[in-house]
N, C-alpha and C. Protein backbone atom coordinates (compact mmCIF):
# COMPACT_ATOMS: atom_id res chain seq x y z
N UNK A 1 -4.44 -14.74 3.65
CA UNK A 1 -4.17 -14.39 2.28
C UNK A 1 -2.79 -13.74 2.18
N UNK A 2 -2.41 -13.86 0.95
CA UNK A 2 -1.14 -12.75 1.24
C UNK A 2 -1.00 -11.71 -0.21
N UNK A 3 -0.96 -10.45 -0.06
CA UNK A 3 -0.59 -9.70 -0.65
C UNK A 3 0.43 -9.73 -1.46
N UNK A 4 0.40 -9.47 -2.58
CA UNK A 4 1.31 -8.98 -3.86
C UNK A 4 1.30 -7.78 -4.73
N UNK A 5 2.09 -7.33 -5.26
CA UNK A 5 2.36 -6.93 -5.92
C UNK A 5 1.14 -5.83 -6.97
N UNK A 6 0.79 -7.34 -7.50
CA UNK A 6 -0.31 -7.09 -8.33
C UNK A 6 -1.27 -6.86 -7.63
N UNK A 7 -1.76 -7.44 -6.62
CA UNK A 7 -3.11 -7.45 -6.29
C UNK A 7 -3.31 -5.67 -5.67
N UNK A 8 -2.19 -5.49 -5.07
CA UNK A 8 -2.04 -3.83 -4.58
C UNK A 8 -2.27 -2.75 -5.40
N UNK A 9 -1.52 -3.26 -6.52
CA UNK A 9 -1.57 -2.07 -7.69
C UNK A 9 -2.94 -2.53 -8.39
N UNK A 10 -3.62 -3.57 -8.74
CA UNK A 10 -5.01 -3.25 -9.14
C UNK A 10 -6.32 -3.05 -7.94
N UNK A 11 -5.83 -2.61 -6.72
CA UNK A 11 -6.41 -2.61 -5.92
C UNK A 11 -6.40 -0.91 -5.95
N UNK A 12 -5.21 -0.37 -6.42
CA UNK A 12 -4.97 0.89 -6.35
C UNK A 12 -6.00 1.81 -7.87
N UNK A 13 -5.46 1.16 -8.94
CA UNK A 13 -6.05 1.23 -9.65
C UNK A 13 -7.48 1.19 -10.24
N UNK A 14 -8.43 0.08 -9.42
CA UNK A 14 -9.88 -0.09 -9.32
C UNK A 14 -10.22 0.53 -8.25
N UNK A 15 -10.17 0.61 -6.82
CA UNK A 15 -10.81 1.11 -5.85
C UNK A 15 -10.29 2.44 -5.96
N UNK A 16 -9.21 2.72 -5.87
CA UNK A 16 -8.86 4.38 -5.74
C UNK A 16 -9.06 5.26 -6.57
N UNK A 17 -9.35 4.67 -7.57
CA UNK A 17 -9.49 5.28 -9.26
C UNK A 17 -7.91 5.51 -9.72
N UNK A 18 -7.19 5.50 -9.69
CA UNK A 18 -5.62 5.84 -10.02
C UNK A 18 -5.49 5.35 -11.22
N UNK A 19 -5.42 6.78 -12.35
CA UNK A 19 -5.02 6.07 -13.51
C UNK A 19 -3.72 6.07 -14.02
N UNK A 20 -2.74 6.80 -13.12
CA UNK A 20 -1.12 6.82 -13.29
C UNK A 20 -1.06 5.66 -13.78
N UNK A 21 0.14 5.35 -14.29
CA UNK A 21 0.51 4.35 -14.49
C UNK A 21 1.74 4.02 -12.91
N UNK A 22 1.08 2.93 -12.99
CA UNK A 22 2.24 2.28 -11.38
C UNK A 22 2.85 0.99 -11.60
N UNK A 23 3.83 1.43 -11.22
CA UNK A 23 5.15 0.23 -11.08
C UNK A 23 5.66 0.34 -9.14
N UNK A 24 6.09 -1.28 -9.18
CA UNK A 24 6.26 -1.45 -7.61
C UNK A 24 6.92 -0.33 -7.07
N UNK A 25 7.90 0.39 -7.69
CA UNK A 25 9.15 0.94 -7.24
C UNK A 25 8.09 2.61 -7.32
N UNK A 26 6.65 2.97 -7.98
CA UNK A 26 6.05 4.04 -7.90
C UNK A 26 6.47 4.68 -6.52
N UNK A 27 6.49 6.29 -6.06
CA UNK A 27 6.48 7.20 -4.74
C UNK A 27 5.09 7.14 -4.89
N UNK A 28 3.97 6.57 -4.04
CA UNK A 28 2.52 6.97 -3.98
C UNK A 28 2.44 8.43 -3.13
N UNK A 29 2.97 8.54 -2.38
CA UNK A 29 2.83 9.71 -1.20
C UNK A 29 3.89 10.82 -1.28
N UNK A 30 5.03 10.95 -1.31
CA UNK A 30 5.95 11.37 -1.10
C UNK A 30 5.82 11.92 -2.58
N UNK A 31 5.26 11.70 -3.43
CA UNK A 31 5.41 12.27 -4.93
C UNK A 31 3.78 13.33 -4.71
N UNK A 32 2.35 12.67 -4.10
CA UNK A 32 1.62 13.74 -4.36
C UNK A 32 0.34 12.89 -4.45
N UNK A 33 1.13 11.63 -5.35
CA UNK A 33 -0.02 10.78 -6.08
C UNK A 33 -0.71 10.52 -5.32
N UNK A 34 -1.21 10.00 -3.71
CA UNK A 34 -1.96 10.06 -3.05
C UNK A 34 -2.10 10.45 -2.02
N UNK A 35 -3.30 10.75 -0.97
CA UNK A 35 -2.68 11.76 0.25
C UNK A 35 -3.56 10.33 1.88
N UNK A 36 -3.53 11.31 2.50
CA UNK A 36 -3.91 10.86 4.09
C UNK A 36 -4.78 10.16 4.11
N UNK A 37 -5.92 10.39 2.97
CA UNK A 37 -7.19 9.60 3.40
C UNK A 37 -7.04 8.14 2.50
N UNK A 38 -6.14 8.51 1.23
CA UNK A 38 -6.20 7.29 0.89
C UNK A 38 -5.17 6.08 1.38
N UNK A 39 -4.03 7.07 2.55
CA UNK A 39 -3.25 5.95 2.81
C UNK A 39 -4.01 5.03 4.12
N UNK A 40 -5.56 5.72 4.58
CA UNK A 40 -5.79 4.72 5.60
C UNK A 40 -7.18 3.84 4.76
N UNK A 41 -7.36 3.60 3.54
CA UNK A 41 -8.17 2.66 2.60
C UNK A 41 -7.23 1.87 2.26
N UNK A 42 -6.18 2.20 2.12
CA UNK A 42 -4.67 1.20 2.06
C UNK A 42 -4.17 0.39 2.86
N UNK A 43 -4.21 0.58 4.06
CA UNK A 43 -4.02 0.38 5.28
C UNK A 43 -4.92 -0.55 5.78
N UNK A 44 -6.21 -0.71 5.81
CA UNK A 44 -7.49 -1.34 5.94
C UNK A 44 -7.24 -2.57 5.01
N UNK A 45 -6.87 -2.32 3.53
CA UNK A 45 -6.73 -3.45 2.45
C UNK A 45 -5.72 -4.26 2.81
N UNK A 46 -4.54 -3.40 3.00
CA UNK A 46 -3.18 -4.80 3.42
C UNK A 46 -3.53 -5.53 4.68
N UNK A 47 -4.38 -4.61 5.71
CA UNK A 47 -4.45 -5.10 6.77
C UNK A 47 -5.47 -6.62 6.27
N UNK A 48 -6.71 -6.72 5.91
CA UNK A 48 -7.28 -7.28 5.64
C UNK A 48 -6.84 -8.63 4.32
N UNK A 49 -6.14 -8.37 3.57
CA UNK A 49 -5.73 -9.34 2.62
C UNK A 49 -4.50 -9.56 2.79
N UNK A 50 -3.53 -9.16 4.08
CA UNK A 50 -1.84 -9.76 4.93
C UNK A 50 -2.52 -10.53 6.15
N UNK A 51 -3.39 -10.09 6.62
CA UNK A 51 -4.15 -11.02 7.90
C UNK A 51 -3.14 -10.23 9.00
N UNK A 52 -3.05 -8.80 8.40
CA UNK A 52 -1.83 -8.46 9.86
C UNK A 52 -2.93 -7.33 10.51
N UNK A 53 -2.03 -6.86 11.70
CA UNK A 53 -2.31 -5.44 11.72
C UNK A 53 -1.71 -4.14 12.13
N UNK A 54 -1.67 -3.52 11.25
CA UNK A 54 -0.69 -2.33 11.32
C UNK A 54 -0.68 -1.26 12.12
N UNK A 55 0.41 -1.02 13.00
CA UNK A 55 0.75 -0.13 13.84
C UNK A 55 0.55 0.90 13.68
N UNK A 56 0.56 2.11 14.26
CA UNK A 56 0.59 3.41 13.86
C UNK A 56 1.80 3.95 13.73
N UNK A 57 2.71 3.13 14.75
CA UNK A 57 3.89 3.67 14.46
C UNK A 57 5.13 3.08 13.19
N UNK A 58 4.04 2.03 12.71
CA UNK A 58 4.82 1.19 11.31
C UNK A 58 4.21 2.33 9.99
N UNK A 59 3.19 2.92 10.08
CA UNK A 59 2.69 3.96 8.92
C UNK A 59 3.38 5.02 8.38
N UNK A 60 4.74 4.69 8.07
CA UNK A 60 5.45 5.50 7.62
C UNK A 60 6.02 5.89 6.07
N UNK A 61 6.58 6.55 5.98
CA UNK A 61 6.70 6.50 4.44
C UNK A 61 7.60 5.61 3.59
N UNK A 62 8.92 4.91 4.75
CA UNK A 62 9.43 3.87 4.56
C UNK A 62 8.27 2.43 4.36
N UNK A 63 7.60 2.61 5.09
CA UNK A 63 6.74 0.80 5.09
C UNK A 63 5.71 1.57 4.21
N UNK A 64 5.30 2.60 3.17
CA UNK A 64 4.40 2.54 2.57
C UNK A 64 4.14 3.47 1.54
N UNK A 65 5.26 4.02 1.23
CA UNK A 65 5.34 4.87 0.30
C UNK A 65 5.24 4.06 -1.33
N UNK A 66 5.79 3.10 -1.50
CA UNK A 66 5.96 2.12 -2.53
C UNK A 66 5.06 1.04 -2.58
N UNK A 67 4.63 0.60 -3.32
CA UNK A 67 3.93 -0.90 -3.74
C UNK A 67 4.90 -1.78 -2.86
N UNK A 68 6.36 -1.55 -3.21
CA UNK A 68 7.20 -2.31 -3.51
C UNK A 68 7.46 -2.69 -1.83
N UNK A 69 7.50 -1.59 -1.13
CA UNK A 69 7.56 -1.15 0.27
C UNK A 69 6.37 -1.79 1.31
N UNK A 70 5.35 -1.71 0.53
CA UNK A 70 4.42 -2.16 1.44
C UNK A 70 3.97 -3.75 1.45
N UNK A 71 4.23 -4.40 0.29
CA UNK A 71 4.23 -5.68 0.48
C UNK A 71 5.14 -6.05 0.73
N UNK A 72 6.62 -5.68 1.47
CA UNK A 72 7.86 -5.74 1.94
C UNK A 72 7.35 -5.86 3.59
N UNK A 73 7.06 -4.41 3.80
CA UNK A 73 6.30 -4.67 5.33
C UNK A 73 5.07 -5.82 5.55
N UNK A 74 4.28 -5.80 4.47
CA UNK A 74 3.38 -7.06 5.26
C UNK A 74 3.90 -8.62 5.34
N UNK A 75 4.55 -8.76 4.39
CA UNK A 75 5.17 -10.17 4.37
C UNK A 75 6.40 -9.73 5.67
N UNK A 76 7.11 -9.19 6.11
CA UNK A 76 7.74 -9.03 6.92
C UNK A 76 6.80 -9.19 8.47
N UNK A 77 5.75 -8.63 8.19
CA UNK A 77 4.60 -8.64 9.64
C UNK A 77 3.75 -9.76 9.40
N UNK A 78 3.68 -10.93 8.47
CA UNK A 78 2.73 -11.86 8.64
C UNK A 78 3.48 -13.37 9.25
């Protein structure tokens, strides 16, 4: 499968409950909006709908701070 855009942000929006409003370019982490536990339900999802699997040492705030960022890294890792 491959991840987009959309599918992330209503993935964020229905499973996480997040009613911010989010755009690709959103700070999810680095702003507050979400913390540790939800970046590894995130992590599990791209992993599972990129067909990749993510490093520990790729979990950074560069490959996942952003919508925009993280379907950057999985299409980059698939």
């Amino acid at each position: 499968m491959t991840l987009t855009a959309d599918t992330l942000i209503a993935y964020l929006r229905n499973d996480l409950n997040l009613e911010d409003d989010i755009a690709p370019e959103t700070e999810l982490f680095s702003s507050g909006l979400l913390d540790s536990v939800a970046m590894m339900t995130i992590i599990a999802f791209v992993e599972e709908q990129a067909g990749i699997e993510v490093r520990p040492a790729d979990v950074t705030l560069e490959n996942f701070d952003t919508v925009q960022a993280i379907v950057a890294y999985a299409h980059a890792e698939a």
